[in-house]
C-alpha atoms as a PDB file:
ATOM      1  CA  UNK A   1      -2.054 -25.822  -0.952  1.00  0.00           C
ATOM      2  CA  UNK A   2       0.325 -26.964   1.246  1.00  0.00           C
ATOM      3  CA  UNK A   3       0.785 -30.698   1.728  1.00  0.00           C
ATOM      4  CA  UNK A   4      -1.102 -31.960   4.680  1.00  0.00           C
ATOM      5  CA  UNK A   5       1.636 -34.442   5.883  1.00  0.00           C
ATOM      6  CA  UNK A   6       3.888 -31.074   6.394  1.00  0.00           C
ATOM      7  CA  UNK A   7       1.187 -29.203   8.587  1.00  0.00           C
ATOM      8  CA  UNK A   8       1.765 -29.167  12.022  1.00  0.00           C
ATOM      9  CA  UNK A   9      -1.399 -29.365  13.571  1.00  0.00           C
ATOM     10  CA  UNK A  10      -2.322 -27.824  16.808  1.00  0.00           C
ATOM     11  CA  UNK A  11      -5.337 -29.143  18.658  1.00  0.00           C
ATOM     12  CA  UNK A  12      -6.909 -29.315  22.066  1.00  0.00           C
ATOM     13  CA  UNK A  13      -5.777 -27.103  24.792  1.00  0.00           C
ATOM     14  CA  UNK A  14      -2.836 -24.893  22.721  1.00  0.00           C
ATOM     15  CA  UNK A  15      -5.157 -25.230  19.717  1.00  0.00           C
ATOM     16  CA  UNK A  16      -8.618 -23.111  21.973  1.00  0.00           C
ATOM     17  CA  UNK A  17      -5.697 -20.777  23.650  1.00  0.00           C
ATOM     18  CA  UNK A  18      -4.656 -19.469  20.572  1.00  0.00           C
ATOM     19  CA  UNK A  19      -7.955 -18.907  19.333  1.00  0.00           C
ATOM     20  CA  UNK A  20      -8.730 -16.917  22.288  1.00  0.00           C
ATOM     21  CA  UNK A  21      -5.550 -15.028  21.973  1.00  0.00           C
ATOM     22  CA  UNK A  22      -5.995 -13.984  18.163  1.00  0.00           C
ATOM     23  CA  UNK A  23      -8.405 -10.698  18.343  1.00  0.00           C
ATOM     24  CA  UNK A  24     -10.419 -12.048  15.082  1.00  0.00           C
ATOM     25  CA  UNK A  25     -10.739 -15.718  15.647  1.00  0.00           C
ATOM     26  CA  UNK A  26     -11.920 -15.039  19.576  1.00  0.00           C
ATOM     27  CA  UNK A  27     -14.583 -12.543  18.670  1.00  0.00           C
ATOM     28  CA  UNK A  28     -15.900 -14.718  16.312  1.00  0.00           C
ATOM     29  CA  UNK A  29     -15.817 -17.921  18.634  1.00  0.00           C
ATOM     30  CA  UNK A  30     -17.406 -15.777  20.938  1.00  0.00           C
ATOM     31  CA  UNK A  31     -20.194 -14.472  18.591  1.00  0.00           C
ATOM     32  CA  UNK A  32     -20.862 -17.619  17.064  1.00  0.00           C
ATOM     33  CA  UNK A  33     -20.403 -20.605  19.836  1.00  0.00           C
ATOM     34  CA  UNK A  34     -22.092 -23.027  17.390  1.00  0.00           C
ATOM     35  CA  UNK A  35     -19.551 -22.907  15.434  1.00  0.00           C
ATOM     36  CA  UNK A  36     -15.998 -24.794  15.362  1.00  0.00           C
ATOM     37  CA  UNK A  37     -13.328 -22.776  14.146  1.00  0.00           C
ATOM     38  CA  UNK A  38     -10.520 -24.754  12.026  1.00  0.00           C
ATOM     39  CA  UNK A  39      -6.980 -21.956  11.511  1.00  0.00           C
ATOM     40  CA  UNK A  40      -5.394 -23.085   8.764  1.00  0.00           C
ATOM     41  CA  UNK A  41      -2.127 -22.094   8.052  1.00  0.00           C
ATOM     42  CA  UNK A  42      -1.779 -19.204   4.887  1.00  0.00           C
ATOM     43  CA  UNK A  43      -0.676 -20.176   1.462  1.00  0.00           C
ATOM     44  CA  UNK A  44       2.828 -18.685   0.675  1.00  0.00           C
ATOM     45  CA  UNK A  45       2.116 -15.972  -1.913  1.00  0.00           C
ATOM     46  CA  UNK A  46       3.571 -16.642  -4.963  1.00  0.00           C
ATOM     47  CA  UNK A  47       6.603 -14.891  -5.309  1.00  0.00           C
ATOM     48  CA  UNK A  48       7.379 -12.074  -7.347  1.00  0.00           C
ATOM     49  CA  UNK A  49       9.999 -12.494 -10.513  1.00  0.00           C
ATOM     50  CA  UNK A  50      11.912  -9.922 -12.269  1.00  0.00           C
ATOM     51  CA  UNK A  51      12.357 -10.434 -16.215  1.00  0.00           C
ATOM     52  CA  UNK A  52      15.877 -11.209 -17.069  1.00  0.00           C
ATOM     53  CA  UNK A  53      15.868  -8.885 -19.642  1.00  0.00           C
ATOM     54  CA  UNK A  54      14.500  -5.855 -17.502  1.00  0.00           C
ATOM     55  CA  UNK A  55      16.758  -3.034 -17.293  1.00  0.00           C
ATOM     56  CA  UNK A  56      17.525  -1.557 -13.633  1.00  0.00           C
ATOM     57  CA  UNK A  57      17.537   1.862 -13.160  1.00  0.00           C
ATOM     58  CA  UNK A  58      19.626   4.490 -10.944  1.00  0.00           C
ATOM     59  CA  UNK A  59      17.344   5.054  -7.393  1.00  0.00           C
ATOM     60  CA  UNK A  60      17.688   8.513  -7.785  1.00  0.00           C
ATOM     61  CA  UNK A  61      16.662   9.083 -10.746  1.00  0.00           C
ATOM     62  CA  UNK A  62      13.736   6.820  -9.920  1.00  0.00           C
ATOM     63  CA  UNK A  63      12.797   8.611  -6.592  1.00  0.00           C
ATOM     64  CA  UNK A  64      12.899  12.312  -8.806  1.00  0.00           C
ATOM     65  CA  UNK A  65      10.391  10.860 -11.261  1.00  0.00           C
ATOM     66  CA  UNK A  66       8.286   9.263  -8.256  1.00  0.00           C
ATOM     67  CA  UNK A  67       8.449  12.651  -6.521  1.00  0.00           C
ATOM     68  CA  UNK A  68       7.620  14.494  -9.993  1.00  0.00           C
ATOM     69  CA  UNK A  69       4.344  11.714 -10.269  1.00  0.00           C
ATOM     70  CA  UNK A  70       3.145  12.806  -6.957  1.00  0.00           C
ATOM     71  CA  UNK A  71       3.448  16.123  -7.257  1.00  0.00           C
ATOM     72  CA  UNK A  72       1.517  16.374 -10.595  1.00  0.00           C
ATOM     73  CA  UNK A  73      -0.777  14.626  -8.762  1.00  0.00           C
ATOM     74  CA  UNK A  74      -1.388  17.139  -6.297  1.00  0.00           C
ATOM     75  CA  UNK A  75      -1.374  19.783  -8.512  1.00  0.00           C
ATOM     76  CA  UNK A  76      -4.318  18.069 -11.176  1.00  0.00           C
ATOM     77  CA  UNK A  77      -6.159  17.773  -7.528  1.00  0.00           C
ATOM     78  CA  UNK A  78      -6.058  21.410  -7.237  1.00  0.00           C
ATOM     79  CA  UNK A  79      -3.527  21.691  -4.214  1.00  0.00           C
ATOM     80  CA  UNK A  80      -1.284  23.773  -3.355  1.00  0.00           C
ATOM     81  CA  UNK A  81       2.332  24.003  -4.883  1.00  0.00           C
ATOM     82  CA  UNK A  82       3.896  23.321  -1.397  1.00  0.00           C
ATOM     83  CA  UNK A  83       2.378  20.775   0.853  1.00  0.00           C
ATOM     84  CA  UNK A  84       2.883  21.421   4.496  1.00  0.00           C
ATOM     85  CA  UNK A  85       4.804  18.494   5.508  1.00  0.00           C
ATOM     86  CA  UNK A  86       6.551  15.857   2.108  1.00  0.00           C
ATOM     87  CA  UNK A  87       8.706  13.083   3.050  1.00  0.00           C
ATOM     88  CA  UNK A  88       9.159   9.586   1.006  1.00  0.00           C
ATOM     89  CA  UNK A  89      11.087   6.554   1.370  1.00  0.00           C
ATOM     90  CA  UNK A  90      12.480   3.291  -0.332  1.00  0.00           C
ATOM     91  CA  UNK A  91      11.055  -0.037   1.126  1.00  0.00           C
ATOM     92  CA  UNK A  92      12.518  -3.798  -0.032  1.00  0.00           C
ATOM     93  CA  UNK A  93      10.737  -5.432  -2.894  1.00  0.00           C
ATOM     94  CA  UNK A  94      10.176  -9.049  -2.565  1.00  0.00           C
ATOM     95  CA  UNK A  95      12.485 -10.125  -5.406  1.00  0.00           C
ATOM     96  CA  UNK A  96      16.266  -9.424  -4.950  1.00  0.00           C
ATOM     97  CA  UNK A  97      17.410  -6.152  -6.543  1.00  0.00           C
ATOM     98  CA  UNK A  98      13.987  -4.075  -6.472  1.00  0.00           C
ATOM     99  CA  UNK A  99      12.415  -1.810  -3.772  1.00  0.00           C
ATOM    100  CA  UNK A 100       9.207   0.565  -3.936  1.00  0.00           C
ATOM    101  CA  UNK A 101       9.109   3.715  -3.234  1.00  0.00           C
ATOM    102  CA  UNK A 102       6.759   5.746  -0.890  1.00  0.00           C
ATOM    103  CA  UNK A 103       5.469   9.490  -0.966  1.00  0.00           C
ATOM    104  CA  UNK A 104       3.874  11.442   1.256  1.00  0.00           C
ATOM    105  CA  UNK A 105       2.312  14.881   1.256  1.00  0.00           C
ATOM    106  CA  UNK A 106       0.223  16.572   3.193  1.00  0.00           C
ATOM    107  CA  UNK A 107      -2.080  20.113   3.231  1.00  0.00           C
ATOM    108  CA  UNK A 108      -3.057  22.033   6.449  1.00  0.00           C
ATOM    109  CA  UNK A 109      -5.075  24.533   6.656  1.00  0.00           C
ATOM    110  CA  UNK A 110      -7.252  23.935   3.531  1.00  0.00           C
ATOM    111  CA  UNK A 111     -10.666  25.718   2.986  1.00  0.00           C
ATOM    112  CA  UNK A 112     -13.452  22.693   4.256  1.00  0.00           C
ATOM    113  CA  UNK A 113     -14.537  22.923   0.059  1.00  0.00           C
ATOM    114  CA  UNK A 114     -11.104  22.377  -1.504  1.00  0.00           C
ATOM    115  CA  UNK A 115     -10.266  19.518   1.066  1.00  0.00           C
ATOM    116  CA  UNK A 116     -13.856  17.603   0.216  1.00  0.00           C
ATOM    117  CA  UNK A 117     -13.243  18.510  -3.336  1.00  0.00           C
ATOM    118  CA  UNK A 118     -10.047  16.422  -3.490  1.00  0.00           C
ATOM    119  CA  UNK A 119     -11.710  13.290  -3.099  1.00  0.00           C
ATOM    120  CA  UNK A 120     -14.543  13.938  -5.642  1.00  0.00           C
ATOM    121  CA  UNK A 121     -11.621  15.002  -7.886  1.00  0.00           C
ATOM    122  CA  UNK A 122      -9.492  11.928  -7.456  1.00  0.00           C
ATOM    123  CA  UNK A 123     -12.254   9.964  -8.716  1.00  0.00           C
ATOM    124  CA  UNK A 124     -12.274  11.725 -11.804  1.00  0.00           C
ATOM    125  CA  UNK A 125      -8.308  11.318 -11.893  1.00  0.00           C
ATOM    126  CA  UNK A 126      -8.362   7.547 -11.910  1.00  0.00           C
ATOM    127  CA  UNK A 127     -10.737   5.886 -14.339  1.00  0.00           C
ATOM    128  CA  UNK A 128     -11.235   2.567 -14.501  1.00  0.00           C
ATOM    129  CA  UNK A 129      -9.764   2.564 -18.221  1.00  0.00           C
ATOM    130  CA  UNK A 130      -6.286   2.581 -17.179  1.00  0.00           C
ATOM    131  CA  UNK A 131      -6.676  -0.157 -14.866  1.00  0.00           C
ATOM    132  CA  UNK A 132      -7.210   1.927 -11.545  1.00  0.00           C
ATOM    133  CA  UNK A 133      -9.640   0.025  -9.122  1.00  0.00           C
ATOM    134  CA  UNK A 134     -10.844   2.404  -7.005  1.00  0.00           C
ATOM    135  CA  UNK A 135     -12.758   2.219  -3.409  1.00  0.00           C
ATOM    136  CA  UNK A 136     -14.362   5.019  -1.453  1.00  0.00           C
ATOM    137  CA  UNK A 137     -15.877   3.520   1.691  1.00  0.00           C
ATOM    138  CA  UNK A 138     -18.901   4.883   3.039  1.00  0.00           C
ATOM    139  CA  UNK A 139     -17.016   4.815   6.803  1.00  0.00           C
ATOM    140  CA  UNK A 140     -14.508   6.048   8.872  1.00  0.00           C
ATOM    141  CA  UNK A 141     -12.570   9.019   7.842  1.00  0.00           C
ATOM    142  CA  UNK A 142     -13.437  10.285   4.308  1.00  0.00           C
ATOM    143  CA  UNK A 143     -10.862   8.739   1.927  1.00  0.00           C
ATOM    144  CA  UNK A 144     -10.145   7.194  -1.373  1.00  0.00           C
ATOM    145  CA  UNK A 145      -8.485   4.113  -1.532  1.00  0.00           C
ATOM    146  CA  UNK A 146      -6.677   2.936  -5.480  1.00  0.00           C
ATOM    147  CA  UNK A 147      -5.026   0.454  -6.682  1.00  0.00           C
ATOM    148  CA  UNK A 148      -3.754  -1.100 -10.247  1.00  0.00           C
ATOM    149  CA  UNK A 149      -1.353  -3.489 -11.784  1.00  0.00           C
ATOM    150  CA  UNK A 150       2.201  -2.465 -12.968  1.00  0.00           C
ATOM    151  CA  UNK A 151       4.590  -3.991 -15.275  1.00  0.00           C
ATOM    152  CA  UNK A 152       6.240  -5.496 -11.784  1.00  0.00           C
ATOM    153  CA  UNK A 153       3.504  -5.239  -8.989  1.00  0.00           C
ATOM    154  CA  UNK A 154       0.841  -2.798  -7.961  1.00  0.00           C
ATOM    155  CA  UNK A 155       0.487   0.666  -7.899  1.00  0.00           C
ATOM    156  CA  UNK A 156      -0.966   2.271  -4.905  1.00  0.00           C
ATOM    157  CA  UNK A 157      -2.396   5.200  -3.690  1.00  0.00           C
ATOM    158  CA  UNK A 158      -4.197   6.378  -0.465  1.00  0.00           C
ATOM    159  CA  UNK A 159      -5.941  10.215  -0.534  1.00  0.00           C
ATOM    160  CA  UNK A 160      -7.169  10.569   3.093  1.00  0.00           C
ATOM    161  CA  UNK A 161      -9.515  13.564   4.857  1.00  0.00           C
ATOM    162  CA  UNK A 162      -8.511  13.165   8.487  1.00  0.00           C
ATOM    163  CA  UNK A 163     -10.485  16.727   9.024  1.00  0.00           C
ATOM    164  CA  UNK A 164     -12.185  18.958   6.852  1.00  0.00           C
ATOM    165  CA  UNK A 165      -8.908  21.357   6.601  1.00  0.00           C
ATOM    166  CA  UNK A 166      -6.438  18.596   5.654  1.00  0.00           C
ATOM    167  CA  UNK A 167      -5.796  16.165   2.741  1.00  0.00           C
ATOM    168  CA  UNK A 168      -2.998  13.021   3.068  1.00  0.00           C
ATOM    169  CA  UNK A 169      -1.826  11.615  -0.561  1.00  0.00           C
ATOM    170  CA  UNK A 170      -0.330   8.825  -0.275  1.00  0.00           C
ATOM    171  CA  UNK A 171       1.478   7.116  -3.505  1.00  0.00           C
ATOM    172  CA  UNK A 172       3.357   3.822  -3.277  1.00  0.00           C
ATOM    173  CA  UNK A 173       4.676   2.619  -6.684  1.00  0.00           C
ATOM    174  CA  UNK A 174       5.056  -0.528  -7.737  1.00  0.00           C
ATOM    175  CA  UNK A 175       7.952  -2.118  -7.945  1.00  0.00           C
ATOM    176  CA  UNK A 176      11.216  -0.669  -9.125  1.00  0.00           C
ATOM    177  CA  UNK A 177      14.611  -2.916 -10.483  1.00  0.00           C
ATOM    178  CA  UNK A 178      17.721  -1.239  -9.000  1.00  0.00           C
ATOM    179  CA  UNK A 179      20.040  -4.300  -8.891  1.00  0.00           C
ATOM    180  CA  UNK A 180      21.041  -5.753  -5.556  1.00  0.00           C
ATOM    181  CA  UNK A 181      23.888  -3.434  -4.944  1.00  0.00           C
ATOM    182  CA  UNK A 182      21.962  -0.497  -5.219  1.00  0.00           C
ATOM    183  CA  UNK A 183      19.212  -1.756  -3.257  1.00  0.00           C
ATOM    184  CA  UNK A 184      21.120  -2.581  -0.307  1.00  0.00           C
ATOM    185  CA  UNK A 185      22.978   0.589  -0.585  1.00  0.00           C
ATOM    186  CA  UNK A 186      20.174   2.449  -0.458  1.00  0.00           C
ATOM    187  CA  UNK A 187      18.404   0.644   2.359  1.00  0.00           C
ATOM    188  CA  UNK A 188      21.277   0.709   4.556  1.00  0.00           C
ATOM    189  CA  UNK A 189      20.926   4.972   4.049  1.00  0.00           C
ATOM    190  CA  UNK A 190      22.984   4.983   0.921  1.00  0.00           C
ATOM    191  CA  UNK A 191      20.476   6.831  -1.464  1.00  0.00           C
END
């Protein structure tokens, strides 16, 4: 909690015209005029730290076996062997030296059954025994949403029905020790 002698607090005038400005904070004002609404300012989160002794490993190495992951993935969903459109990409990790990587793949022109089946499959794919948490809202457009911890961050993955003839996967990996000079190679279009 940050110390309250640090905060600088906004009140009166500035303090109501933000409120109206922010989308969330105005609706609710609006909904709920009994009610006075105090913003306080977010925690920092608490920052990530990479293990002295953890190895780093070559980004293109790590990007094949990321690619590999996502398409077994596919293929234990019962996909085909080439998705229509596959493209990934390296973002920064929070601590110095590490990024995460993102895949995605995505099927046109699926029979209606195989695309539904896909997201009654991927329940089956991640059980709650190997740490996947795993929502499928009841709203929106038909998806599964999954999550679980890594050795350095969280694992995620997105499996999305936008219509009944095509399936998104989405897999973002958790965090991945390249050493600084890689890293910045790579996200300056190095790697």
């Amino acid at each position: 909690m940050p110390d309250p002698s640090t905060l600088d607090f906004v009140s009166g005038v500035p303090a109501t015209r933000r409120v109206k400005e922010d989308p969330f904070w105005s609706t609710v004002v609006r909904r709920h005029g009994d009610v006075d609404v105090v913003v306080l300012p977010p925690d920092a989160p608490p920052a990530a730290e990479v293990p002295d002794d953890t190895p780093t490993v070559d980004p293109d190495e790590a990007r094949e076996q990321q690619r590999a992951r996502l398409a077994s993935l596919w293929s234990a969903l019962g996909l085909p062997d080439e998705p229509a459109h596959l493209d990934d990409v390296w973002f920064a990790g929070g601590p110095e030296g590490t990024l995460r990587w993102q895949g995605t793949a995505t099927f046109d022109d699926l029979d209606p059954v195989t695309g539904s089946g896909v997201l009654e499959r991927v329940l089956d794919l991640l059980p709650e025994a190997e740490g996947w948490s795993v929502l499928a809202p009841a709203d929106g457009i038909p998806r599964v949403l999954a999550g679980r911890p890594g050795g350095l961050g969280r694992e995620e993955l997105q499996v999305l029905l936008p219509t009944s003839s095509r399936v998104v996967l989405r897999l973002r990996s958790e965090l991945v020790v390249v050493g600084p000079a890689a890293a910045d190679a790579v996200l300056r279009g190095g790697a």
